[in-house]
Protein backbone atom coordinates (compact mmCIF):
# COMPACT_ATOMS: atom_id res chain seq x y z
CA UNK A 1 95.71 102.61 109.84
CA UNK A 2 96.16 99.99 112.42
CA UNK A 3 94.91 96.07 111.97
CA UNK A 4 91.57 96.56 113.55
CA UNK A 5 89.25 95.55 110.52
CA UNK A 6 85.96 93.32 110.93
CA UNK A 7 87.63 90.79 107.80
CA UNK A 8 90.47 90.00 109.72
CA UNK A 9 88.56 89.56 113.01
CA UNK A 10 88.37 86.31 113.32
CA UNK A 11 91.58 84.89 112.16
CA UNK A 12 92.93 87.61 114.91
CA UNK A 13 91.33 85.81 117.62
CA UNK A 14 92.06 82.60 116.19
CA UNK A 15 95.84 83.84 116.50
CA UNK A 16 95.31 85.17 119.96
CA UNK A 17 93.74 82.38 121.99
CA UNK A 18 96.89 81.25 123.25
CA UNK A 19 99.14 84.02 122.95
CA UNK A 20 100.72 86.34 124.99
CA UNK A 21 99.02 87.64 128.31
CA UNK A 22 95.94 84.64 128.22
CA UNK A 23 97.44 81.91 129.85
CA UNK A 24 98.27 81.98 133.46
CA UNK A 25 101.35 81.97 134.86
CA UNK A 26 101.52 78.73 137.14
CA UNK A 27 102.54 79.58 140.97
CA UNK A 28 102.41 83.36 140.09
CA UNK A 29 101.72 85.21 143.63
CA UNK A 30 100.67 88.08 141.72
CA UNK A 31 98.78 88.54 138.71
CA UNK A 32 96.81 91.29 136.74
CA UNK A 33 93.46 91.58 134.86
CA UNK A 34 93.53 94.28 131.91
CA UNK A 35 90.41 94.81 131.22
CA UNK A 36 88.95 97.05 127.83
CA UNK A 37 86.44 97.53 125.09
CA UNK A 38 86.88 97.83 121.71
CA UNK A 39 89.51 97.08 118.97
CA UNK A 40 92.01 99.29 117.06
CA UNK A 41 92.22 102.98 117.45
CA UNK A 42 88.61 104.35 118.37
CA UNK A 43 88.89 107.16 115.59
CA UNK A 44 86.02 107.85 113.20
CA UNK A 45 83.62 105.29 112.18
CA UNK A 46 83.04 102.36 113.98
CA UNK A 47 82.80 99.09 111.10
CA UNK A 48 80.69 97.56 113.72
CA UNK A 49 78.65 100.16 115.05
CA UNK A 50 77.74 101.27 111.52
CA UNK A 51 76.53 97.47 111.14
CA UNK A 52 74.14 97.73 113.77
CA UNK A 53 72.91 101.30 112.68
CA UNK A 54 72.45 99.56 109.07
CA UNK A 55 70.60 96.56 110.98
CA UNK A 56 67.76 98.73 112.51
CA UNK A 57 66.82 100.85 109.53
CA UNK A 58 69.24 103.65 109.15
CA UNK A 59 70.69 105.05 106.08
CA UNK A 60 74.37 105.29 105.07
CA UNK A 61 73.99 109.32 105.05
CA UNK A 62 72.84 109.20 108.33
CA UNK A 63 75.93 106.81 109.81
CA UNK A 64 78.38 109.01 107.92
CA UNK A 65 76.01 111.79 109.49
CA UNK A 66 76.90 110.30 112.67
CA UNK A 67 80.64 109.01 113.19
CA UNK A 68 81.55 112.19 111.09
CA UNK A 69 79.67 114.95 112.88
CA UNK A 70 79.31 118.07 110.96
CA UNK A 71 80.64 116.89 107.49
CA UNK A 72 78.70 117.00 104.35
CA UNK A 73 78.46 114.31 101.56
CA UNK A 74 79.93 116.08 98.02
CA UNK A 75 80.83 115.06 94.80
CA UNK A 76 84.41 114.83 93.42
CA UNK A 77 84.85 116.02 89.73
CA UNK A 78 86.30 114.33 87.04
CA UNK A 79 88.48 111.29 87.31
CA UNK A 80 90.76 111.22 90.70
CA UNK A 81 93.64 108.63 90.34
CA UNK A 82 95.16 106.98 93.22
CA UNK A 83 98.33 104.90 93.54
CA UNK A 84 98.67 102.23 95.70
CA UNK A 85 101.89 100.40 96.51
CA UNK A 86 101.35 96.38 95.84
CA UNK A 87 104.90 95.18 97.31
CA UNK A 88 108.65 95.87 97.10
CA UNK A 89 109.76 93.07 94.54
CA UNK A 90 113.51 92.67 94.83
CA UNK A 91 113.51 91.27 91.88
CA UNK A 92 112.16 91.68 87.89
CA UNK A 93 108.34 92.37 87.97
CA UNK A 94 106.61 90.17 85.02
CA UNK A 95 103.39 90.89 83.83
CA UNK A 96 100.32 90.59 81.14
CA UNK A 97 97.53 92.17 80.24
CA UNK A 98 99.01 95.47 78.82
CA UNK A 99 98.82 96.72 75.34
CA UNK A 100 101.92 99.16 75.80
CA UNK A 101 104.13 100.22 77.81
CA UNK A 102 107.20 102.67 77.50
CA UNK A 103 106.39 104.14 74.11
CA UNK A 104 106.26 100.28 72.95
CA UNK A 105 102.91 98.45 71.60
CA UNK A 106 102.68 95.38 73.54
CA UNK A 107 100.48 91.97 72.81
CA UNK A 108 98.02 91.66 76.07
CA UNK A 109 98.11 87.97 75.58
CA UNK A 110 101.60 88.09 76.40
CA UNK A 111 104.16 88.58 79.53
CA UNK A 112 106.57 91.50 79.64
CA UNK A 113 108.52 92.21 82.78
CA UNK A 114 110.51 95.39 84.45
CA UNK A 115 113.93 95.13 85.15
CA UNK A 116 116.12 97.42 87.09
CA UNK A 117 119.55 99.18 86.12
CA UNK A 118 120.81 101.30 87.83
CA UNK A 119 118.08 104.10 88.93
CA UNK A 120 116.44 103.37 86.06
CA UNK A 121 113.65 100.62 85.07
CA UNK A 122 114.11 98.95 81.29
CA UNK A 123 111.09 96.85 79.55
CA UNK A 124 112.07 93.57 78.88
CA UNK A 125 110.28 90.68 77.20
CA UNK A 126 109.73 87.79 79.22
CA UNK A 127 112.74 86.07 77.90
CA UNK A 128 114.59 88.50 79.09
CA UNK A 129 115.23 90.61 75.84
CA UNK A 130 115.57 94.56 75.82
CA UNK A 131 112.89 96.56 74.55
CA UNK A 132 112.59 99.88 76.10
CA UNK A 133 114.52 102.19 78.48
CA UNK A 134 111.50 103.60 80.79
CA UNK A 135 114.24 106.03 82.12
CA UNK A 136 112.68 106.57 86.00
CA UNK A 137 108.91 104.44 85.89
CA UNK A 138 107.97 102.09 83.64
CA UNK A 139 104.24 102.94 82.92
CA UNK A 140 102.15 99.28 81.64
CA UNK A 141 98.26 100.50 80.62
CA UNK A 142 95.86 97.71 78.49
CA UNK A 143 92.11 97.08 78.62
CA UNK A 144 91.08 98.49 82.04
CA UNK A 145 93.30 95.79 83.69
CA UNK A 146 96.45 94.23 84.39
CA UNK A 147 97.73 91.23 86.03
CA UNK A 148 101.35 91.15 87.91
CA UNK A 149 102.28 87.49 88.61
CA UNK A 150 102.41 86.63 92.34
CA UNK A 151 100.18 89.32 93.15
CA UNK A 152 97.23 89.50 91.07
CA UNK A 153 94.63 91.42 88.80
CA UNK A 154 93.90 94.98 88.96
CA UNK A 155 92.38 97.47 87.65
CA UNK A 156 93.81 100.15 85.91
CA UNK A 157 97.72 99.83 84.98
CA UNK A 158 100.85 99.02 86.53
CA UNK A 159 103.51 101.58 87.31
CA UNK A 160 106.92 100.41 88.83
CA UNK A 161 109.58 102.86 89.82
CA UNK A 162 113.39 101.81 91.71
CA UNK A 163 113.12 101.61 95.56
CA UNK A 164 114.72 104.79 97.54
CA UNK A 165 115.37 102.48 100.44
CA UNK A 166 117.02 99.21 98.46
CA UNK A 167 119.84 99.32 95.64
CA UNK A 168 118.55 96.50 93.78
CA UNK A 169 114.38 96.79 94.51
CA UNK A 170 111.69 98.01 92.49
CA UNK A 171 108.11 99.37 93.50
CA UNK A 172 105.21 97.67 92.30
CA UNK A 173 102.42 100.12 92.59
CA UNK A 174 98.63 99.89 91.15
CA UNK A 175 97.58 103.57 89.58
CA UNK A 176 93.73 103.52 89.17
CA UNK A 177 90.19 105.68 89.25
CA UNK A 178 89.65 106.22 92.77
CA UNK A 179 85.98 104.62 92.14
CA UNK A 180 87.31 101.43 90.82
CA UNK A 181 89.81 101.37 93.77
CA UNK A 182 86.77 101.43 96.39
CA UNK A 183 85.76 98.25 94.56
CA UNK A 184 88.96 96.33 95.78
CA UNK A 185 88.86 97.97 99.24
CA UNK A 186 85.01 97.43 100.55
CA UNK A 187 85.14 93.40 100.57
CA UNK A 188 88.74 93.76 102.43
CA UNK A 189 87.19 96.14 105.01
CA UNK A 190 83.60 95.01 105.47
CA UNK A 191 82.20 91.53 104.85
CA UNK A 192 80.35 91.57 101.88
CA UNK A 193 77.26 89.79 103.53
CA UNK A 194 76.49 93.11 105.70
CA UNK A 195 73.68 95.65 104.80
CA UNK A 196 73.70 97.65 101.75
CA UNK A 197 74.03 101.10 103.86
CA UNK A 198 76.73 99.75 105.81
CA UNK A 199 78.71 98.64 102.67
CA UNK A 200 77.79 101.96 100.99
CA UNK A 201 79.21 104.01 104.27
CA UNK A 202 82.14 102.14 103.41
CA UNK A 203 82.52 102.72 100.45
CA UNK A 204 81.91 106.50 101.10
CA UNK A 205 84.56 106.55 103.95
CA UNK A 206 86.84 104.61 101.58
CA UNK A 207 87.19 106.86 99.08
CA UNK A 208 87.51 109.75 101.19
CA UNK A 209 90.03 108.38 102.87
CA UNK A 210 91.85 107.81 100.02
CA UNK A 211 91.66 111.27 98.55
CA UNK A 212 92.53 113.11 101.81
CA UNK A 213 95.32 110.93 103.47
CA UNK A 214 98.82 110.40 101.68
CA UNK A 215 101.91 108.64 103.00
CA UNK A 216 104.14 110.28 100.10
CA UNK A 217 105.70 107.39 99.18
CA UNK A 218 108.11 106.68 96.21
CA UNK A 219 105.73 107.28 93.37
CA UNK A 220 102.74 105.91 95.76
CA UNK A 221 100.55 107.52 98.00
CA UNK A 222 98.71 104.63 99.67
CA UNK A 223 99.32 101.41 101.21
CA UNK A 224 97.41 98.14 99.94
CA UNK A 225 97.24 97.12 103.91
CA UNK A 226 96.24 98.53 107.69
CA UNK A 227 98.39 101.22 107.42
CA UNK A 228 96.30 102.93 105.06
CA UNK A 229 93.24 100.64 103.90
CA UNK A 230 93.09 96.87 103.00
CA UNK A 231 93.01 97.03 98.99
CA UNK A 232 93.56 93.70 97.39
CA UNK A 233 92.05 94.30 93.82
CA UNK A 234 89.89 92.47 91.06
CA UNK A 235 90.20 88.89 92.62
CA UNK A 236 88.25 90.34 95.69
CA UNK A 237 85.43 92.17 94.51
CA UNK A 238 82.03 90.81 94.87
CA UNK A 239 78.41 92.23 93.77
CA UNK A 240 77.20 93.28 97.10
CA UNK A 241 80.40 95.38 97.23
CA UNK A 242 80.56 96.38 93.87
CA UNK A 243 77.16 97.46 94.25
CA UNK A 244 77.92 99.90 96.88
CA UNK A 245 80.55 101.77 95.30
CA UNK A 246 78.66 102.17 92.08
CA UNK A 247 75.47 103.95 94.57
CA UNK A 248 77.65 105.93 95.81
CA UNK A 249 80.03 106.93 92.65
CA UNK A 250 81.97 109.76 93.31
CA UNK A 251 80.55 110.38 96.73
CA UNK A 252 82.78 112.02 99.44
CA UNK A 253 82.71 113.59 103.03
CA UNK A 254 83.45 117.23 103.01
CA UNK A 255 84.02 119.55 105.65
CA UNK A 256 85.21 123.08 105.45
CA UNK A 257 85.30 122.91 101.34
CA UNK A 258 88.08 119.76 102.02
CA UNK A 259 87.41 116.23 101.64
CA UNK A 260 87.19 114.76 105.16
CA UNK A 261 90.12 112.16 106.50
CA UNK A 262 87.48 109.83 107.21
CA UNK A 263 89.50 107.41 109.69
CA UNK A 264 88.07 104.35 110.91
CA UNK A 265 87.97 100.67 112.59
CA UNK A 266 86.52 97.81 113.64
CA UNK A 267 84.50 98.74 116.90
CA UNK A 268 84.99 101.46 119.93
CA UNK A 269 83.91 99.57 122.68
CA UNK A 270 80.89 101.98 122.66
CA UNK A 271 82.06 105.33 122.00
CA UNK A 272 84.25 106.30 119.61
CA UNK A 273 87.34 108.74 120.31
CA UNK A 274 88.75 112.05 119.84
CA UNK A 275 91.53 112.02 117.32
CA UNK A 276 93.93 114.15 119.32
CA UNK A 277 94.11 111.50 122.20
CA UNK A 278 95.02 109.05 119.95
CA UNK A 279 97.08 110.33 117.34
CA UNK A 280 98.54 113.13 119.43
CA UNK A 281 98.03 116.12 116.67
CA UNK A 282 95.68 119.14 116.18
CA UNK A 283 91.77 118.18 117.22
CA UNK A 284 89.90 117.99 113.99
CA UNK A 285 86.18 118.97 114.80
CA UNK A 286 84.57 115.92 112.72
CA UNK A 287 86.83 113.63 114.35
CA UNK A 288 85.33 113.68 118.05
CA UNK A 289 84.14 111.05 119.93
CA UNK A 290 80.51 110.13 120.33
CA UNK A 291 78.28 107.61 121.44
CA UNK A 292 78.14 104.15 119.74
CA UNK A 293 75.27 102.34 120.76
CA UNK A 294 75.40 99.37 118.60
CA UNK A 295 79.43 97.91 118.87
CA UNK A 296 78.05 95.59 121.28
CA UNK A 297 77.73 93.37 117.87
CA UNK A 298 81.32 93.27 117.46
CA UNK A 299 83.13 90.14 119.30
CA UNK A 300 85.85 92.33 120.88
CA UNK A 301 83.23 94.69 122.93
CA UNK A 302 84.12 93.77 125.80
CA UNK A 303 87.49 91.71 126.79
CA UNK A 304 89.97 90.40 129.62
CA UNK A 305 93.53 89.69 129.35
CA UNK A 306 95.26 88.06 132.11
CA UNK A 307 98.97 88.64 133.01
CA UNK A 308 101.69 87.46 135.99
CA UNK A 309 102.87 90.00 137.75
CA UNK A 310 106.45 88.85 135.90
CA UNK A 311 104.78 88.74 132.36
CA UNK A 312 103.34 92.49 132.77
CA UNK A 313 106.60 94.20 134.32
CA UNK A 314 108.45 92.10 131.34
CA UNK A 315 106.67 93.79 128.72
CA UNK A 316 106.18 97.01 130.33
CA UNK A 317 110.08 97.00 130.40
CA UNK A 318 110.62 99.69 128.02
CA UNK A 319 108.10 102.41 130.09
CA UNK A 320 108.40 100.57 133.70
CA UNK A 321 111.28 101.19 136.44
CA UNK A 322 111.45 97.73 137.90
CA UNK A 323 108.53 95.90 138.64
CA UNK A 324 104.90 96.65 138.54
CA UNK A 325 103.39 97.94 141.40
CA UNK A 326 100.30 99.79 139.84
CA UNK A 327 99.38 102.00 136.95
CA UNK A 328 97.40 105.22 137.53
CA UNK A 329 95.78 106.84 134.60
CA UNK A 330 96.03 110.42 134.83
CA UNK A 331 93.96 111.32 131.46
CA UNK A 332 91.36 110.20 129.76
CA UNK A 333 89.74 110.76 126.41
CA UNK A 334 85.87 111.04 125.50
CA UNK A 335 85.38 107.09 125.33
CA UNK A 336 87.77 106.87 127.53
CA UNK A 337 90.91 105.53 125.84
CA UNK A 338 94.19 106.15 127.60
CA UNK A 339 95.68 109.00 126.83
CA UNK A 340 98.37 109.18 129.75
CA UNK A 341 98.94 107.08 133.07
CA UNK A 342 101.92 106.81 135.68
CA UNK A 343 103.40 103.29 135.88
CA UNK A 344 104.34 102.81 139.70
CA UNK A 345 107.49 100.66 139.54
CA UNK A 346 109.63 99.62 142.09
CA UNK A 347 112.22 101.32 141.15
CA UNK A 348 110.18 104.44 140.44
CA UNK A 349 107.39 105.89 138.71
CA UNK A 350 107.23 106.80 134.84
CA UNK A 351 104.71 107.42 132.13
CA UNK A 352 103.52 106.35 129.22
CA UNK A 353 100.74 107.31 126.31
CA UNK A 354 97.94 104.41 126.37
CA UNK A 355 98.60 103.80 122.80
CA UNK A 356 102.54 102.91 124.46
CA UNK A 357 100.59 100.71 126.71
CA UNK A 358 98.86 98.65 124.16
CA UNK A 359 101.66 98.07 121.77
CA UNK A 360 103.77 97.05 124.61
CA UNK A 361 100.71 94.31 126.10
CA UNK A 362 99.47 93.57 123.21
CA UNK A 363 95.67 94.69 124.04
CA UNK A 364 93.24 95.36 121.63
CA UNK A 365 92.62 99.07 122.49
CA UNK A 366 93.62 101.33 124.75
CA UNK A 367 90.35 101.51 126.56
CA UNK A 368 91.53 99.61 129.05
CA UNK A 369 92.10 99.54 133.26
CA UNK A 370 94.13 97.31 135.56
CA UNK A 371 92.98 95.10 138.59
CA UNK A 372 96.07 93.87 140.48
CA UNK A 373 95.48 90.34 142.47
CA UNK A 374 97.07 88.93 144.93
CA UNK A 375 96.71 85.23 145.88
CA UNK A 376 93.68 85.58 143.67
CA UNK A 377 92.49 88.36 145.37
CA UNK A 378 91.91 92.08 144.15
CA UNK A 379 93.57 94.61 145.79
CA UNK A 380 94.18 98.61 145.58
CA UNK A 381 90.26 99.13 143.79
CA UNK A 382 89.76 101.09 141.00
CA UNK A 383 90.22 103.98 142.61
CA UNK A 384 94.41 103.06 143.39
CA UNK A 385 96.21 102.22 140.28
CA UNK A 386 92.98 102.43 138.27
CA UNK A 387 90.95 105.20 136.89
CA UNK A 388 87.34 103.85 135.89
CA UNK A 389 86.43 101.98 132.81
CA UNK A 390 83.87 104.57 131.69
CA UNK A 391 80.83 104.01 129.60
CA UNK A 392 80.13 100.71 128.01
CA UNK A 393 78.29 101.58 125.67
CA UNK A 394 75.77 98.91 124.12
CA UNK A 395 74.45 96.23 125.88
CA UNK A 396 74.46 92.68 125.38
CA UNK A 397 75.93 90.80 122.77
CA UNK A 398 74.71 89.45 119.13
């Protein structure tokens, strides 16, 4: 998933303030407004929205209920184990905590590392003496927990295989009980100061989205950041959060007799989106857009980002023939994001996919439209070179 979470919101904007596209190009003839709602990819649950539905009363079955249409919350059986990459250490990975490891009994109280040869990982002590070949993975399990220096303490054990992609690298992955792995995940994805229903449709989504969704990594199947779901382990768990995962032990979405791929992100702008406009696969019938009435809480709701005519045909570059005369969206999804639009250049006209478009500005969504001035003064209307910006959704802000 994309970096659209509530956490990292602020720091975001921080970054942002003076970056690309917001500053005005001095002397510029001809500039342009892109205009949008929202931030990150629309799909899903909005973090936001599902604030606001917390906030007046509702219940985290009934937000599920809402951003998921049609699923159903089940139960997993048994214990599910995930495994989530930590880094790529291109070096020896020390660590503590672990009472064996390899067919060896270890001392917790002490530091052992893994060492690569080869394609194969050997346990070492932490002066560097041989202990154990762990042939393809070195497997480190103790007391419930383990800490890895220079990234932390975790739950569950430590499992480090050789890199595919790098001769001399090692993975450094976390391999865990999915319902202790929703513990380091909520606080990274939701402050832990929101609602309890909130936090517990969260937690819900969390570990549905970690039982449907693989990246089939090298001994991994999940990402510790955006691209699947912020995890950052032990040292980030609070009570609130911890609280919510516990209510909700075990929980999952289900639809069809499969667990649901529950995505999600920060807010929608108002209405969420179908996940064929955005991700450009098969329509998934829980994955549709619908109405979000609360997102006006999140900061990014509404926003403006001002270009020159020289800074928008410069980063168009890639999708644009020439320079930018106007853009005319030709689809539109159910929120309406982007899904296609013809870039009017003056050396001819091309398309691009709105999620294209937003990579290449830098916007926050693709939910967006373009007003082209001219000495400071709009011209072609939103019916030239823009389609119209659609519903807004909630009103007002916090």
């Amino acid at each position: 998933m994309i970096p659209t979470r509530p956490k990292a919101l602020g720091v975001f904007l921080a970054m942002v303030i003076t970056g690309l596209g917001l500053a005005p190009a001095a002397g510029a003839s001809v500039s342009w407004l892109v205009k949008g709602h929202g931030f990150g990819h629309g799909v899903g649950m909005s973090q936001y929205g599902a604030y606001g539905y917390a906030k007046h009363g509702q219940d985290y079955r009934f937000i599920l209920g809402h951003y998921y249409a049609g699923t159903s919350i089940g139960q997993v059986d048994g214990v599910r184990i995930v495994r989530v990459l930590l880094e790529i250490s291109g070096g020896d990975v020390a660590f503590s905590g672990a009472t064996s490891a390899c067919g060896q009994a270890l001392d917790p109280g002490h530091s052992y590392e893994a060492h690569r040869v080869g394609s194969s990982v050997k346990l070492r002590s932490s002066a560097g003496g041989a202990m154990a070949d762990c042939g393809r993975k070195l497997r480190a399990a103790g007391r419930g927990r383990i800490a890895i220096a220079g990234s932390g303490t975790y739950r569950g054990a430590l499992e480090v295989v050789p890199t595919d992609s790098d001769a001399g690298a090692l993975n450094v992955i976390n391999a865990l009980p999915v319902d202790q792995y929703v513990k380091g995940v909520i606080p990274n994805e939701s402050p832990a100061s929101w609602p309890a229903a909130a936090l517990e449709a969260q937690a819900v989504a969390a570990r549905s989205f970690a039982l449907s969704v693989s990246v089939g990594g090298n001994g991994f199947g999940l990402y510790n950041d955006t691209r699947s779901q912020v995890y950052e382990g032990l040292g980030s768990e609070t009570a609130s959060t911890n609280a919510a995962a516990d209510a909700t032990r075990g929980q999952v979405l289900m639809y069809g007799g499969e667990i649901a791929e529950t995505y999600f992100s920060a807010c929608s702008g108002g209405h969420t989106e179908s996940v064929q406009n955005v991700f450009f696969g098969p329509s998934i019938p829980y994955l549709v857009g619908v109405p979000d009435p609360y997102d006006f809480y999140c900061p990014l709701h509404d926003w403006t980002l001002k270009f020159s005519g020289a800074e928008i045909s410069a980063k168009l570059g890639s999708y644009l023939d020439g320079s930018l005369k106007k853009v005319v969206v030709t689809k539109r999804g159910a929120s309406p994001r982007i899904v296609w639009a013809r870039l009017y250049g003056t050396g001819g006209v091309t398309k691009a996919r709105g999620d294209q478009l937003e990579s290449a500005l830098g916007t926050y969504s693709d939910w967006m439209s373009f007003v082209k001035q001219v000495n400071g003064k709009v011209v072609g209307g939103a019916g030239k070179g823009t389609a119209p910006t659609g519903p807004a959704g909630g009103a007002g802000a916090d």
